[in-house]
C-alpha atoms as a PDB file:
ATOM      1  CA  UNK A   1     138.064  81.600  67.652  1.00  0.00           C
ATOM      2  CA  UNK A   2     136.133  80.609  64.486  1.00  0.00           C
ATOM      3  CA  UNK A   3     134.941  83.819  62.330  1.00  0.00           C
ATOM      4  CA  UNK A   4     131.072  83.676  61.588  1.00  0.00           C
ATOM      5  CA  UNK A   5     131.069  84.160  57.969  1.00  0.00           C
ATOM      6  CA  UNK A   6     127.828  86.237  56.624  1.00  0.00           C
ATOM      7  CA  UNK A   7     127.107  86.817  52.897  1.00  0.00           C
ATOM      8  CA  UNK A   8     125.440  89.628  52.198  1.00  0.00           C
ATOM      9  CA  UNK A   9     123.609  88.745  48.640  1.00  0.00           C
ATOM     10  CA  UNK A  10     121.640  92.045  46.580  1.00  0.00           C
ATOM     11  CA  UNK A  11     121.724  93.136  42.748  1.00  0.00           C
ATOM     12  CA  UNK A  12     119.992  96.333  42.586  1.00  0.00           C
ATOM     13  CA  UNK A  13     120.862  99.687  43.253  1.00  0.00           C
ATOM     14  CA  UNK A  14     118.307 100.088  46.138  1.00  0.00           C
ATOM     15  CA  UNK A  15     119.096  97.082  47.704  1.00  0.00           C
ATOM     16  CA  UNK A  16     122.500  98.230  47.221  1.00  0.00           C
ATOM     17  CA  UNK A  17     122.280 101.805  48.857  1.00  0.00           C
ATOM     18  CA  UNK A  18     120.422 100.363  52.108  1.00  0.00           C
ATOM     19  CA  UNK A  19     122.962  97.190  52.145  1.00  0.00           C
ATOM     20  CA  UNK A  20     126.082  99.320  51.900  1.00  0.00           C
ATOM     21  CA  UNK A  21     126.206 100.140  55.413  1.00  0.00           C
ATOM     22  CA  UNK A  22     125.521  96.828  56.563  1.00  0.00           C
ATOM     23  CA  UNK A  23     128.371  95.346  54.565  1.00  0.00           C
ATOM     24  CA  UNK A  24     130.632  97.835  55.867  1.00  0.00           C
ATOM     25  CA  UNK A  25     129.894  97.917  59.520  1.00  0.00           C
ATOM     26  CA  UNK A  26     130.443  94.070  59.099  1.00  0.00           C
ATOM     27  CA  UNK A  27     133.723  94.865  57.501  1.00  0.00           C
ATOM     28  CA  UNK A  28     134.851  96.740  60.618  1.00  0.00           C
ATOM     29  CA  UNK A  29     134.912  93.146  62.316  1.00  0.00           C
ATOM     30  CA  UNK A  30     137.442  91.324  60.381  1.00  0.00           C
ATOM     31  CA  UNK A  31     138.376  89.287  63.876  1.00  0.00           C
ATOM     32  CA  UNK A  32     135.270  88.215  64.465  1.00  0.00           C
ATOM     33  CA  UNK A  33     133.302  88.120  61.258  1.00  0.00           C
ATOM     34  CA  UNK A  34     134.413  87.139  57.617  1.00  0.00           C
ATOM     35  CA  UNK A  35     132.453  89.409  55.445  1.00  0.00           C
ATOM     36  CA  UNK A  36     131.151  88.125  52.041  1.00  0.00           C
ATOM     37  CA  UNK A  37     129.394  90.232  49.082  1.00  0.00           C
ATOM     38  CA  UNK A  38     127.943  87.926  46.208  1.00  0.00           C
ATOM     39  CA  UNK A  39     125.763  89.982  43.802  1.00  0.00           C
ATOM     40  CA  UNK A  40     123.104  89.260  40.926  1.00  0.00           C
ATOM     41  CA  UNK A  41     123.774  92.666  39.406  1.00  0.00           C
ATOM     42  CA  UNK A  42     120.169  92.154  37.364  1.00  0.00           C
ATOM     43  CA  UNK A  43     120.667  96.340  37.337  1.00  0.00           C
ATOM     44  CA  UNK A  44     124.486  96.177  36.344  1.00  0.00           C
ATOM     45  CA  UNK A  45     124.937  99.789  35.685  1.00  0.00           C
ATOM     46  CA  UNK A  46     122.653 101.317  38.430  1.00  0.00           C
ATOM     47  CA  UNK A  47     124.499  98.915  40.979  1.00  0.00           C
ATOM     48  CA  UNK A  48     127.872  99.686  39.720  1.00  0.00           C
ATOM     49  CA  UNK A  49     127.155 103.550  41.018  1.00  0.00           C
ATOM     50  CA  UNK A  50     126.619 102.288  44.822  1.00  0.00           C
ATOM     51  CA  UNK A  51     129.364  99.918  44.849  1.00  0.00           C
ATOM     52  CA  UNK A  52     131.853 102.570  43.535  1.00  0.00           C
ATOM     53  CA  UNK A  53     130.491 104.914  45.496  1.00  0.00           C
ATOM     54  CA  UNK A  54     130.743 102.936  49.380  1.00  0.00           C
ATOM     55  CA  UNK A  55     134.003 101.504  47.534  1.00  0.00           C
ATOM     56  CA  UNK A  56     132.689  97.742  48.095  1.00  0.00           C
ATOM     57  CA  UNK A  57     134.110  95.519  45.843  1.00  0.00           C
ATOM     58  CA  UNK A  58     131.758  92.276  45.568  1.00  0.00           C
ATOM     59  CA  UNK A  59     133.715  88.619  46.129  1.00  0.00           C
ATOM     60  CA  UNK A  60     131.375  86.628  43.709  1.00  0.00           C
ATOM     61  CA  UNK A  61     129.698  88.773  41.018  1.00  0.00           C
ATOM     62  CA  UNK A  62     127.037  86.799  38.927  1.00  0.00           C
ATOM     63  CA  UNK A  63     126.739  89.161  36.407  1.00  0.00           C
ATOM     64  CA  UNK A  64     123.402  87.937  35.323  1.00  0.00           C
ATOM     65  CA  UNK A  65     122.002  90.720  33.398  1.00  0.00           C
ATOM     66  CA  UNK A  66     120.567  90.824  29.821  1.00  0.00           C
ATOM     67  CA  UNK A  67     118.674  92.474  27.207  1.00  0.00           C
ATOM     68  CA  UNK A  68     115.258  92.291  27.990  1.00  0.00           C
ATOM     69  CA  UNK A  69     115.508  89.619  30.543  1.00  0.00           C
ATOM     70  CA  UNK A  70     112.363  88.899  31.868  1.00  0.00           C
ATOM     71  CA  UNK A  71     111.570  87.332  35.719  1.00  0.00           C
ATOM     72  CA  UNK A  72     111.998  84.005  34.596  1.00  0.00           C
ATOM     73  CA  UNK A  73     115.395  84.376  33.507  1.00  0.00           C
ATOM     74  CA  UNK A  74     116.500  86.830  36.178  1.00  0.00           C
ATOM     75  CA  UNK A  75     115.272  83.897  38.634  1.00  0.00           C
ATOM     76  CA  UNK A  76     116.700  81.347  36.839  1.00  0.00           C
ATOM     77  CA  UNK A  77     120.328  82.785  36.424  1.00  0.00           C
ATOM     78  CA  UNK A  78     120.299  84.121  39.715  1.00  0.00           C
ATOM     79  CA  UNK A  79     119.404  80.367  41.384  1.00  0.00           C
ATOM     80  CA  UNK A  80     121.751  78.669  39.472  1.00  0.00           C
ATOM     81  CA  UNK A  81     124.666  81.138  39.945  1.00  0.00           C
ATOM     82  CA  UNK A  82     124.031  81.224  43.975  1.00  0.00           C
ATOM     83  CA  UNK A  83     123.893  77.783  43.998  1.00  0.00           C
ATOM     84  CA  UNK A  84     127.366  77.812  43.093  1.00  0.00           C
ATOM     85  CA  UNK A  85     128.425  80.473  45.651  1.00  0.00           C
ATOM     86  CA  UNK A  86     126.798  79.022  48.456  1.00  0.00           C
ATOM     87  CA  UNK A  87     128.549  75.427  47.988  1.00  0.00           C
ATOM     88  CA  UNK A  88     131.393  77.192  47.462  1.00  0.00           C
ATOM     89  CA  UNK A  89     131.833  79.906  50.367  1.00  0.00           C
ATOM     90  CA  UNK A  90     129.627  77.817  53.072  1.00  0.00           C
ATOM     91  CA  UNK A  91     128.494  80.972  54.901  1.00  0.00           C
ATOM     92  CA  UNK A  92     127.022  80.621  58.436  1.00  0.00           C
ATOM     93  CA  UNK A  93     124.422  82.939  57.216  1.00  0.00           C
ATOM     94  CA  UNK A  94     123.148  84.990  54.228  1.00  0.00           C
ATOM     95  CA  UNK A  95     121.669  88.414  54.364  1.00  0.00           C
ATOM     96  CA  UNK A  96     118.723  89.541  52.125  1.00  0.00           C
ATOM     97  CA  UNK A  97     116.794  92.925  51.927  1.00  0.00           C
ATOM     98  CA  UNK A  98     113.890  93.990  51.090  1.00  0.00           C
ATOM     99  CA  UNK A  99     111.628  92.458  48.372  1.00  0.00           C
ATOM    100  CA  UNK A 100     113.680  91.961  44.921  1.00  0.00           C
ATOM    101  CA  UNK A 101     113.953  89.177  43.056  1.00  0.00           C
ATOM    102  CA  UNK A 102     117.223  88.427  44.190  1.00  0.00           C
ATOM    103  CA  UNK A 103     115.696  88.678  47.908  1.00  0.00           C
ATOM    104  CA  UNK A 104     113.624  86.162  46.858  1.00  0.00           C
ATOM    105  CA  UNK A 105     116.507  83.974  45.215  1.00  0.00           C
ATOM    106  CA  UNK A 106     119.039  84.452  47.822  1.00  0.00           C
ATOM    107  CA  UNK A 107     116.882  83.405  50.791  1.00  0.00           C
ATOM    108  CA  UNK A 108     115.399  80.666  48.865  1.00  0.00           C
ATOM    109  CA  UNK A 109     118.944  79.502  47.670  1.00  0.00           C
ATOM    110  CA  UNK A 110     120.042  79.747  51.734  1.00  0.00           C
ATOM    111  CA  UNK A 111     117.085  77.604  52.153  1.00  0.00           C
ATOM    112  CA  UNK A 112     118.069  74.583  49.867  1.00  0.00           C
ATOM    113  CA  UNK A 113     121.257  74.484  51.484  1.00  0.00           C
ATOM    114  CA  UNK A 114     119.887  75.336  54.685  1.00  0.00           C
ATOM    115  CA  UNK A 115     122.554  78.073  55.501  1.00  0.00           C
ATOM    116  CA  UNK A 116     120.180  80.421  58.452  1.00  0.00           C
ATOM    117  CA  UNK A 117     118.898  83.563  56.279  1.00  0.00           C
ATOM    118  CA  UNK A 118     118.476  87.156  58.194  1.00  0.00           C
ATOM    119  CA  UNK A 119     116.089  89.537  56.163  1.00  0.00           C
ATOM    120  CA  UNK A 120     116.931  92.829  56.253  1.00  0.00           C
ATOM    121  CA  UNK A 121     113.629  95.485  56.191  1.00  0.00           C
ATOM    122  CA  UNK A 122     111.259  92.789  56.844  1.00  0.00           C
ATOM    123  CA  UNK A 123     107.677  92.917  57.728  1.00  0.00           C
ATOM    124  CA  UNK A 124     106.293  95.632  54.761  1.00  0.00           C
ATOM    125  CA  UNK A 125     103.009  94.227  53.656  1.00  0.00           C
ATOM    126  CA  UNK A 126      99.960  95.649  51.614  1.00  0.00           C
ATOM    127  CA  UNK A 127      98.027  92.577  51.694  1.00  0.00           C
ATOM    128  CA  UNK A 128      97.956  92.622  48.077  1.00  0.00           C
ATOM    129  CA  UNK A 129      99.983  90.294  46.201  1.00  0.00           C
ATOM    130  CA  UNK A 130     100.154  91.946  42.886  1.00  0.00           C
ATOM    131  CA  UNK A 131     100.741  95.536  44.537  1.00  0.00           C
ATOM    132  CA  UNK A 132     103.565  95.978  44.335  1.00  0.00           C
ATOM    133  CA  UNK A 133     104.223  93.485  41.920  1.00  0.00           C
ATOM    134  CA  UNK A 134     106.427  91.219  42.370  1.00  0.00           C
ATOM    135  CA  UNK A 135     107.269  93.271  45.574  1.00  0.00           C
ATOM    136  CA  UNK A 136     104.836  91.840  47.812  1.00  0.00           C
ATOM    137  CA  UNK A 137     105.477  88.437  47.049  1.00  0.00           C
ATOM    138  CA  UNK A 138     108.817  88.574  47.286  1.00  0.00           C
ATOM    139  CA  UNK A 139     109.005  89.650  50.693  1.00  0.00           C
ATOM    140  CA  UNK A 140     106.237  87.605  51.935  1.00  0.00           C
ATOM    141  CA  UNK A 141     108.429  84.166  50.655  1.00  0.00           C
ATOM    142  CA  UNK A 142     111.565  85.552  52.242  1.00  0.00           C
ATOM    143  CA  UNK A 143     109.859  86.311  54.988  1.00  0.00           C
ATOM    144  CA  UNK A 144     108.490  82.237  55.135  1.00  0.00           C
ATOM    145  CA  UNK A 145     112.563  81.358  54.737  1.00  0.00           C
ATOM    146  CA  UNK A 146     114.061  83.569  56.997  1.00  0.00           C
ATOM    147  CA  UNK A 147     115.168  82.783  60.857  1.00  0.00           C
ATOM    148  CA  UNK A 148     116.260  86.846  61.788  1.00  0.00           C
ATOM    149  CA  UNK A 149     113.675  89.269  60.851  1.00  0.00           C
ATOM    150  CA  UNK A 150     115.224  92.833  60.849  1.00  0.00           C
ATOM    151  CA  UNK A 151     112.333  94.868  61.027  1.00  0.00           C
ATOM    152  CA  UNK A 152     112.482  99.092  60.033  1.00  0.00           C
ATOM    153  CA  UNK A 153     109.102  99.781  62.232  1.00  0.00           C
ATOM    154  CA  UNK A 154     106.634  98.702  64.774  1.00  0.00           C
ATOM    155  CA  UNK A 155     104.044  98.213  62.177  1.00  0.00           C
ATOM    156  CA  UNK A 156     106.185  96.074  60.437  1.00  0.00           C
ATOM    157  CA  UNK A 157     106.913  93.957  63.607  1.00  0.00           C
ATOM    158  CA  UNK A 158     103.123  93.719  64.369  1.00  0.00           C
ATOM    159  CA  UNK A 159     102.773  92.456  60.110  1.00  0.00           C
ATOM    160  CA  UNK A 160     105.021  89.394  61.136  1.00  0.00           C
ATOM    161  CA  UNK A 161     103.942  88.582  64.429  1.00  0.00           C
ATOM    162  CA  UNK A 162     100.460  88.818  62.745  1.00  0.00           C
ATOM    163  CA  UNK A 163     102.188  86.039  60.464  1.00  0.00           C
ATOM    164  CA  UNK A 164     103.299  84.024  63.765  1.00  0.00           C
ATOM    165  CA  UNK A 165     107.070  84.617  63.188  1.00  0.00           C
ATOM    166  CA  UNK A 166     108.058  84.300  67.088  1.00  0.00           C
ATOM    167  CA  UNK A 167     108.817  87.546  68.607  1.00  0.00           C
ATOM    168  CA  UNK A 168     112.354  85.929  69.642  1.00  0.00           C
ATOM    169  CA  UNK A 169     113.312  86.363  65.992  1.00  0.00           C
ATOM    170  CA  UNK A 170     112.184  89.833  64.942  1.00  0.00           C
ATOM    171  CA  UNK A 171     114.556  92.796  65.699  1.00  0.00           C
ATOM    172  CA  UNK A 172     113.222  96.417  64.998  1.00  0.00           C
ATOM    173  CA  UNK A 173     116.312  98.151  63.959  1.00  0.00           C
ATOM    174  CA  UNK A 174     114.965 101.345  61.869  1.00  0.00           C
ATOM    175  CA  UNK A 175     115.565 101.835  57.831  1.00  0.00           C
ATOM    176  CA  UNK A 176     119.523 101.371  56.748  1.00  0.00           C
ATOM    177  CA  UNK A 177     118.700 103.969  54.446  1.00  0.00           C
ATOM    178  CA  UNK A 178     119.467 106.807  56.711  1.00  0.00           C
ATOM    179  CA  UNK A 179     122.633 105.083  57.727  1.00  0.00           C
ATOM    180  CA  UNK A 180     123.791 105.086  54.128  1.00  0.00           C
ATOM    181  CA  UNK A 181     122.038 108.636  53.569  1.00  0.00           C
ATOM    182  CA  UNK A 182     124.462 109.865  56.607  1.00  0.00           C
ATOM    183  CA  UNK A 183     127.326 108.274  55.528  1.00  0.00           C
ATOM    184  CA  UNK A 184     127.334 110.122  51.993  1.00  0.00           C
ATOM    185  CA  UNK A 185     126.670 113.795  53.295  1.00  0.00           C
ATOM    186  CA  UNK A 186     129.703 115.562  52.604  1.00  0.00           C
ATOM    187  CA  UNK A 187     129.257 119.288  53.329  1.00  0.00           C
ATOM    188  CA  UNK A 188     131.825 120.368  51.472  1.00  0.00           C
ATOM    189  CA  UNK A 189     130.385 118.642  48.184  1.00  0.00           C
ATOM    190  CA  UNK A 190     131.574 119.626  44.467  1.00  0.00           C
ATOM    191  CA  UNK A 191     129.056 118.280  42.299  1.00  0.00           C
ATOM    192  CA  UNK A 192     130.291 117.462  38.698  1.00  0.00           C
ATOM    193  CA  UNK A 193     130.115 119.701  35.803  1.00  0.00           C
ATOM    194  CA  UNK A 194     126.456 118.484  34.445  1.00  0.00           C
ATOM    195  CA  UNK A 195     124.872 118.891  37.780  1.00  0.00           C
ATOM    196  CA  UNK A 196     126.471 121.615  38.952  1.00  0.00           C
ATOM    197  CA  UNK A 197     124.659 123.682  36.078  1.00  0.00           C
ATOM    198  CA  UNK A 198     121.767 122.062  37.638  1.00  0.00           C
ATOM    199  CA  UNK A 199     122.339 123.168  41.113  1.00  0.00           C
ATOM    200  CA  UNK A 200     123.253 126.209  39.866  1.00  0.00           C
ATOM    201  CA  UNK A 201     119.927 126.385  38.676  1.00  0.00           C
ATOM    202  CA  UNK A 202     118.315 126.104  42.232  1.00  0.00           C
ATOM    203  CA  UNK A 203     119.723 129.462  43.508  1.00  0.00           C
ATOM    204  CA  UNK A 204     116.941 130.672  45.612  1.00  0.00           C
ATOM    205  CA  UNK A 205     113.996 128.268  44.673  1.00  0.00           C
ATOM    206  CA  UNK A 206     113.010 125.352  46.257  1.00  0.00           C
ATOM    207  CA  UNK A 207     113.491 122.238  44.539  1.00  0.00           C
ATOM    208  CA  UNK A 208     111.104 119.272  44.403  1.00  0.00           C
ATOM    209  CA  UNK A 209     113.060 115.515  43.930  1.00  0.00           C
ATOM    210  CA  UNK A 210     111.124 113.822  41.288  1.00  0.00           C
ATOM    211  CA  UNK A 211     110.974 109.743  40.804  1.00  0.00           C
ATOM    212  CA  UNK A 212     108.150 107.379  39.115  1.00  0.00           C
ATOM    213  CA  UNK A 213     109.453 104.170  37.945  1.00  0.00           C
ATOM    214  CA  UNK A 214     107.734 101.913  39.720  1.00  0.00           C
ATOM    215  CA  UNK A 215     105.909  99.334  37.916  1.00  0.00           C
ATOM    216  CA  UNK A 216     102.507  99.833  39.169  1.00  0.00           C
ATOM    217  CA  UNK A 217     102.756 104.064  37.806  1.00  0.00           C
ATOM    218  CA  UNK A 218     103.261 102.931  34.024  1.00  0.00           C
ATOM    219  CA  UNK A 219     101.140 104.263  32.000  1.00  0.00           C
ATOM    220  CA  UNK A 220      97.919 106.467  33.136  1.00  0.00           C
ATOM    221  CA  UNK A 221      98.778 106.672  36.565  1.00  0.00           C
ATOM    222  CA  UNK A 222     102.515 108.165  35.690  1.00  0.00           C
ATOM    223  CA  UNK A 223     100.409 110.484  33.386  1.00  0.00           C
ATOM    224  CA  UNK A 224      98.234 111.921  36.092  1.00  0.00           C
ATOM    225  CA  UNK A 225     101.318 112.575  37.807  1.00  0.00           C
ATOM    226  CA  UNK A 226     102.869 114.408  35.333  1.00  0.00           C
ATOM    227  CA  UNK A 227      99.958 116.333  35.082  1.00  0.00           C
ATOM    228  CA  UNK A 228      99.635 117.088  38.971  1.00  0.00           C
ATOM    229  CA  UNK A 229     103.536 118.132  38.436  1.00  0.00           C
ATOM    230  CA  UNK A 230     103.267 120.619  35.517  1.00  0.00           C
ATOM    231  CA  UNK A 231     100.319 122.214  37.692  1.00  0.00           C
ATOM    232  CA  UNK A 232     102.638 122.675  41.001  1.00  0.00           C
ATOM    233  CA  UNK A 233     105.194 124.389  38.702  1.00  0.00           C
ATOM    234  CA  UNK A 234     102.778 126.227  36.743  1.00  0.00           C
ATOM    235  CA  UNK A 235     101.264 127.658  40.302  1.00  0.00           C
ATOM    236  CA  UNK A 236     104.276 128.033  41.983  1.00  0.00           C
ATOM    237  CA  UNK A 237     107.001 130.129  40.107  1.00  0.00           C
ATOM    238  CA  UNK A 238     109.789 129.666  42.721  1.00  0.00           C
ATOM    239  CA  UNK A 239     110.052 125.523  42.428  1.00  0.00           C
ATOM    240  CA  UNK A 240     112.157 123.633  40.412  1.00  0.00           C
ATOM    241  CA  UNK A 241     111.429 119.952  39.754  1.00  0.00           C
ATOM    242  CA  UNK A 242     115.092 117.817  39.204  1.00  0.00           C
ATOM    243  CA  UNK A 243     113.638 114.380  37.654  1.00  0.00           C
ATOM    244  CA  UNK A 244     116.689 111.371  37.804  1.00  0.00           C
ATOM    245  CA  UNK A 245     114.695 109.853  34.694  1.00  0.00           C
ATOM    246  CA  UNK A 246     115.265 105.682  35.136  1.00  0.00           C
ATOM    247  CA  UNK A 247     116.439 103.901  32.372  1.00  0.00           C
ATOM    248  CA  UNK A 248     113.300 102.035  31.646  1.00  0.00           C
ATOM    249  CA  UNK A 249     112.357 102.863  28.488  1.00  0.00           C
ATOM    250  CA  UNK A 250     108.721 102.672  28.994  1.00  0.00           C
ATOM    251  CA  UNK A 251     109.419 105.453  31.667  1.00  0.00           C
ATOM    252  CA  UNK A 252     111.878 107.646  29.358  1.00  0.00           C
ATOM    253  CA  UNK A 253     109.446 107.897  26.595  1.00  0.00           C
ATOM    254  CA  UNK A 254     106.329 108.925  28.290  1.00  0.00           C
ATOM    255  CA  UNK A 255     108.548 111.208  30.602  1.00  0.00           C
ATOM    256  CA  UNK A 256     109.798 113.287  27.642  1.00  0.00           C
ATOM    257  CA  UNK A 257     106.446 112.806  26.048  1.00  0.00           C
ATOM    258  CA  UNK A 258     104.873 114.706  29.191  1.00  0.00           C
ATOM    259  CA  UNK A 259     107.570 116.776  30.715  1.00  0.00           C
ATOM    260  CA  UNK A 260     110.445 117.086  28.048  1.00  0.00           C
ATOM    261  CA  UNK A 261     111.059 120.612  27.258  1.00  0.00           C
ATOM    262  CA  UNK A 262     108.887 122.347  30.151  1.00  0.00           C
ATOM    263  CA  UNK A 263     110.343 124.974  31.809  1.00  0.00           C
ATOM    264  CA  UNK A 264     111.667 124.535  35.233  1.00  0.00           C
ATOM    265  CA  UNK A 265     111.786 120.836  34.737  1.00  0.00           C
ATOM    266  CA  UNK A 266     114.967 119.259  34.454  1.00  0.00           C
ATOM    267  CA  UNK A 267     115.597 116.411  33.599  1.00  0.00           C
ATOM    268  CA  UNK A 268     119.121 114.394  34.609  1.00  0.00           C
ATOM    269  CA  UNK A 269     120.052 110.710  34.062  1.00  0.00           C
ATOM    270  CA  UNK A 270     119.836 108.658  37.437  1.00  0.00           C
END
């Protein structure tokens, strides 16, 4: 019996963490499917931390990263390099999520060599196409290349049967995010040294989970947020805000700008 042979293509860390569990539920199948892992790795370090941690080890790593690399180049690389790939491992179909640039890539490079392309977390719309930008678009162009449409909701079913994708081809299969959420609960957890002190810190108070790096908060948006967030703390003794700080620098500078220093903030690389 012939193994189907799916690719599962990503290069961020959030595409990562929700992919993980697909890649290795595939992996349990080694009889019946041939499980590939090609990624862009346009967030090299930030992916590195998911791979490690659900122990995948990618088959074709593009590597395609740069200083100040721009959407043009991260397009361009990524195209050329999965061009390669594809000619080279002949999948029977490649796997996207969500709405990256490399979503965009992968199912467009599927396309050109007309390999079937399932999207994984298909469907989210806001009708806007520069919010979230390049979000919106990138899904919606998948979403015109793909042939499975793996959908986390109802409302997102109803967004692509509002786009006539035939009902045949969309699957509502909830968020893999809680799969790969479950699968890294360990109850008998040690943190490491630096966030231990953290946790340590959290002894008693409740803690509120802190992240703003999306494109569309820069500037006076992320402000107003930092403001809302210094008067939460201010009005509520017992919380304690942990803030993973991306490695953006447009977000690290106004972050310490705003919140660097204040008490009962703490701030922890991602």
């Amino acid at each position: 019996m012939k193994r189907l042979k799916v690719m599962t293509i990503f290069g961020t860390r959030p595409e990562a963490i929700k992919m993980a569990p697909v890649v290795l539920e595939l992996q349990k199948h080694p009889e019946q499917i041939q499980a590939i892992v090609a990624v862009t790795a346009q967030h090299r370090e930030m992916l590195d931390q998911v791979l490690n941690l659900f122990s995948i080890h990618p088959d074709y790593d593009l590597n395609i990263m740069s200083q100040g690399q721009t959407l043009f180049d991260i397009t361009a690389r990524a195209l050329t390099g999965l061009n390669q790939v594809l000619a080279e491992a002949k999948p029977d179909i490649v796997l996207v999520h969500g709405d990256t640039t490399s979503t965009f890539v992968g199912a467009l490079a599927a396309f050109y060599h007309k390999i079937p392309v399932g999207h994984v977390e298909a469907g989210l719309r806001t009708g806007d196409k520069y919010s979230p930008y390049p979000e919106e678009m990138n899904r919606k162009l998948a979403g015109a290349l793909t042939d499975l449409h793996f959908a986390p909701t109802a409302m997102a079913r109803d967004n692509l049967l509002a786009e006539a994708v035939p009902s045949e081809r969309i699957f509502v299969t909830g968020n893999t995010v809680i799969d790969g959420l479950l699968a890294t609960i360990k109850p008998d957890y040690v943190f490491p040294a630096g966030l231990h002190e953290v946790m340590s810190e959290l002894a008693g108070r409740r803690m509120i989970l802190v992240t703003t790096h999306r494109r569309e908060n820069l500037g006076e948006p992320m402000r107003h947020v930092y403001q809302a967030l210094r008067d939460i703390i201010s009005e509520i003794p017992d919380t304690v805000a942990v803030f993973p700080v991306h490695r953006n620098p447009q977000v690290r500078e106004v972050v310490q700008s705003e919140l660097g220093g204040l008490e009962r903030v703490i701030l922890i690389d991602p």
